[in-house]
Protein backbone atom coordinates (compact mmCIF):
# COMPACT_ATOMS: atom_id res chain seq x y z
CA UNK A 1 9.26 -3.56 -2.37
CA UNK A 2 9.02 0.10 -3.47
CA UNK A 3 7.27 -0.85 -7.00
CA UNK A 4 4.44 -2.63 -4.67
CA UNK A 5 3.81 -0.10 -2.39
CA UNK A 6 3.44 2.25 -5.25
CA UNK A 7 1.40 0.20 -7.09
CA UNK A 8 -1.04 -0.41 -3.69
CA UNK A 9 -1.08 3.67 -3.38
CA UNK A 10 -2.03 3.94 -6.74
CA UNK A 11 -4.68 1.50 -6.79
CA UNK A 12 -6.12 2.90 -3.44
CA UNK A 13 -6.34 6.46 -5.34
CA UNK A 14 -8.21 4.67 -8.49
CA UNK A 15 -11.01 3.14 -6.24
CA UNK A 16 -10.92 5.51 -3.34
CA UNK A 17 -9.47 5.71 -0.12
CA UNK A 18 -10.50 3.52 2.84
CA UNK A 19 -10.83 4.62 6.19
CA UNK A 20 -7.66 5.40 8.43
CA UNK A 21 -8.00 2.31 10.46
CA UNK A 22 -7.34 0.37 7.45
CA UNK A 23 -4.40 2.72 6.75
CA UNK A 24 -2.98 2.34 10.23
CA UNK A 25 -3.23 -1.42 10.08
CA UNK A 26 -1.25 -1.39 6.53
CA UNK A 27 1.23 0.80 7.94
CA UNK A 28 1.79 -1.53 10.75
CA UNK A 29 2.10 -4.91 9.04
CA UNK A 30 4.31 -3.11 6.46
CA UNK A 31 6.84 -1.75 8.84
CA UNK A 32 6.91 -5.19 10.65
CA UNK A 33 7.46 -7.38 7.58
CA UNK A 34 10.37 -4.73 6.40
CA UNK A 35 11.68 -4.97 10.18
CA UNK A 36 11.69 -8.28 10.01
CA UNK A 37 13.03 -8.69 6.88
CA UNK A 38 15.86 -6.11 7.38
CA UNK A 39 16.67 -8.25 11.02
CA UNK A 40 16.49 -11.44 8.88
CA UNK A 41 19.12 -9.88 6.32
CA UNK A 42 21.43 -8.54 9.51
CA UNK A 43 21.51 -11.92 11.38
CA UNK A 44 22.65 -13.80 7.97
CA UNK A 45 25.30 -11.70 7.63
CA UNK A 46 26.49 -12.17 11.12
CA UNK A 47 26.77 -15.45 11.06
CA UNK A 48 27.83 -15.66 7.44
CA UNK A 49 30.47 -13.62 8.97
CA UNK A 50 31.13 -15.81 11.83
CA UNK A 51 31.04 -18.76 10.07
CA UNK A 52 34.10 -17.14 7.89
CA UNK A 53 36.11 -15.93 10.51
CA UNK A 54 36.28 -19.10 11.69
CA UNK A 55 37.86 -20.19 8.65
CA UNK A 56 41.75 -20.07 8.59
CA UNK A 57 41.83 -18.30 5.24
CA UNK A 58 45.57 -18.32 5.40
CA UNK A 59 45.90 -22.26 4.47
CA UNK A 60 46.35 -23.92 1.78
């Protein structure tokens, strides 16, 4: 995720910047697919974790 975002910087300072609106709307859609991504990971591991505690790990 880091390696893209560097590369996009990068190629943004090779052909010039755009204007801030274009910025603004980057930042946005950025933070919401990490957001959502991070929420995505959380859940899983909730339930994952559910899903073992409701395991009885003490038979067989």
């Amino acid at each position: 995720m880091t390696a893209g975002w560097l590369a996009l910087f990068l190629i943004t300072l090779t052909i010039g910047t755009p204007g801030a609106v274009y910025w603004i709307k980057v930042a946005f859609s950025g933070a919401f697919l990490i957001a959502s991504a991070v929420i995505t990971v959380l859940l899983g591991r909730r339930v994952a974790r559910q899903k073992d505690a409701g395991k009885d790990h003490t038979a067989g």
